[in-house]
Protein backbone atom coordinates (compact mmCIF):
# COMPACT_ATOMS: atom_id res chain seq x y z
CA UNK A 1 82.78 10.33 -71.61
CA UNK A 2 85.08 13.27 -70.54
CA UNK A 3 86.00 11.13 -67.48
CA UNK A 4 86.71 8.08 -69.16
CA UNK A 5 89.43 10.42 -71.61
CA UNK A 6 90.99 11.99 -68.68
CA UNK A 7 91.24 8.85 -66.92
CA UNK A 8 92.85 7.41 -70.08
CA UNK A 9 95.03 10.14 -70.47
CA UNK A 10 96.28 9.68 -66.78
CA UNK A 11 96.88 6.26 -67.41
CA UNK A 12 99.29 6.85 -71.01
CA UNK A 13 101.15 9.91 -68.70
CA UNK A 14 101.49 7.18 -65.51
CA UNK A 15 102.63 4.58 -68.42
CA UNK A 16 105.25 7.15 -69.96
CA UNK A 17 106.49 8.39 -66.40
CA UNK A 18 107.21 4.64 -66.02
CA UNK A 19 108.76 3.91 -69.48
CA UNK A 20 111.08 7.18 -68.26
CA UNK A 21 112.17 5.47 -65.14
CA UNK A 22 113.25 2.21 -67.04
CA UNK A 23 114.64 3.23 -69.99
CA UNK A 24 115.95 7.05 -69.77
CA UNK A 25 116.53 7.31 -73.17
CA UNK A 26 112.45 6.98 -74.03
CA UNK A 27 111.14 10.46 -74.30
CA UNK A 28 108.09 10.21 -75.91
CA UNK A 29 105.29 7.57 -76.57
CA UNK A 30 103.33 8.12 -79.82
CA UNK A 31 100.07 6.43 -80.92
CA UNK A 32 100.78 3.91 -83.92
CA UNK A 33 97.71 3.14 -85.64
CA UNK A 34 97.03 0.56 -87.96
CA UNK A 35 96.92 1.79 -91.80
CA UNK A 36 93.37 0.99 -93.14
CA UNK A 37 93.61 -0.94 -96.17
CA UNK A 38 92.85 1.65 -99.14
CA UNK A 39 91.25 0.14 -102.21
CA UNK A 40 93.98 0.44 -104.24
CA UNK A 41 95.92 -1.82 -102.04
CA UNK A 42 92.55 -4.13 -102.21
CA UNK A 43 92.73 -4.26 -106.11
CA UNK A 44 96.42 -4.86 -106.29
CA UNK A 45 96.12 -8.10 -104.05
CA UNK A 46 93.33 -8.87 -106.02
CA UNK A 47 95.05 -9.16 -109.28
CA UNK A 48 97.87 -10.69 -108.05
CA UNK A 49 95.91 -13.20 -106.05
CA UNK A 50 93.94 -13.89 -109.54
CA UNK A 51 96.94 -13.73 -111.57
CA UNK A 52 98.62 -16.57 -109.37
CA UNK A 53 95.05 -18.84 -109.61
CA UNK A 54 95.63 -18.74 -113.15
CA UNK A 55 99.33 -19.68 -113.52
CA UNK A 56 98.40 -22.74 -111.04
CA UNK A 57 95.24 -23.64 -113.35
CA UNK A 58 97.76 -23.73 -116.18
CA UNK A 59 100.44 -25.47 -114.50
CA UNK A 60 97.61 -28.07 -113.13
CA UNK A 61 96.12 -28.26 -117.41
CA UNK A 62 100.19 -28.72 -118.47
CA UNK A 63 100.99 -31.66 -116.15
CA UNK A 64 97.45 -33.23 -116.94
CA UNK A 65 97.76 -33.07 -120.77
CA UNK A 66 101.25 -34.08 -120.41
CA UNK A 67 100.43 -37.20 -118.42
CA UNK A 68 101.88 -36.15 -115.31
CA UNK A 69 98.62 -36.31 -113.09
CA UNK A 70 95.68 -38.07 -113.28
CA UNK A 71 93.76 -36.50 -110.89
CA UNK A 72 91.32 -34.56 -113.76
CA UNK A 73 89.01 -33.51 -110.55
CA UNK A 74 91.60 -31.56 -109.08
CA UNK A 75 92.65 -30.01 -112.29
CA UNK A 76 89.04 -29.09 -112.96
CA UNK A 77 88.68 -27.31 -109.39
CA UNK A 78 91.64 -25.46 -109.90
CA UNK A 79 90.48 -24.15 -113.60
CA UNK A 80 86.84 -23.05 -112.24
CA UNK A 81 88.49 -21.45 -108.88
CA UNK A 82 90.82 -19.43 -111.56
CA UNK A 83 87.60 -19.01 -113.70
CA UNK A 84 85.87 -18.11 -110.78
CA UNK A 85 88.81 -15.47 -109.80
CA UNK A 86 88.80 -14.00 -113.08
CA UNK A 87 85.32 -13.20 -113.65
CA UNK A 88 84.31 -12.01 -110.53
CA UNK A 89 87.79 -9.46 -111.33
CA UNK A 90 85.91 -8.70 -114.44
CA UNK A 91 82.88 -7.93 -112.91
CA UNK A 92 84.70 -5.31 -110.63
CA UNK A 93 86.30 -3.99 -113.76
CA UNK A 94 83.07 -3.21 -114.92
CA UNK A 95 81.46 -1.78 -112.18
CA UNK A 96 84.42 0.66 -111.51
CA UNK A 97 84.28 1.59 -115.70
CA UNK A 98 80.29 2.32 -115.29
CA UNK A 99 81.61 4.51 -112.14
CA UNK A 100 84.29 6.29 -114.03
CA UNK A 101 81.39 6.98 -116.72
CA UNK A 102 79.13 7.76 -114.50
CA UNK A 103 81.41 10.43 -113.50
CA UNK A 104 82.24 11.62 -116.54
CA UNK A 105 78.87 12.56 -117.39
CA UNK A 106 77.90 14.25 -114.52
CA UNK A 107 77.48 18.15 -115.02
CA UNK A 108 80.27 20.73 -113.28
């Protein structure tokens, strides 16, 4: 394992001595990692991804009780997808409210 790191390492100093030579004004190469998605980030795409499902089921219930489509199976997908959306949103509302109780009741 130690060999394999100082054989990386060699290669990243070989790789910067070389960015150097081509472009003098490089002086440095950092190590950019990918954020990890937090859960926070999770839950806001969540509700916006639900929230959007359920403007399209009511635009799709609009044009079909307004006579604008006729296609009442597409409709109907669309209202149990945004059902579908919204209750399994509910169902991590819960769990996270048992959590937060949970919590609350524990003993300090």
């Amino acid at each position: 394992m130690i060999f394999h790191l100082n054989l990386l390492n060699l290669q990243i100093f070989l790789i910067n001595i070389h960015l150097n030579n081509l472009n003098p004004e490089v002086k440095s190469m950092e190590w950019v990692e990918n954020p990890t998605p937090s859960f926070a980030n999770w839950l806001t795409n969540a509700v916006g991804a639900t929230n959007e499902q359920l403007l399209g089921a009511d635009h799709a219930l609009q044009q079909l009780a307004s006579g604008q489509t006729t296609n009442l199976h597409q409709t109907m997908l669309t209202l149990e997808q945004a059902k579908l959306s919204f209750q399994f949103l509910e169902q991590v509302r819960n769990r996270l409210m048992s959590a937060y109780q949970d919590i609350l009741r524990e003993q300090i």
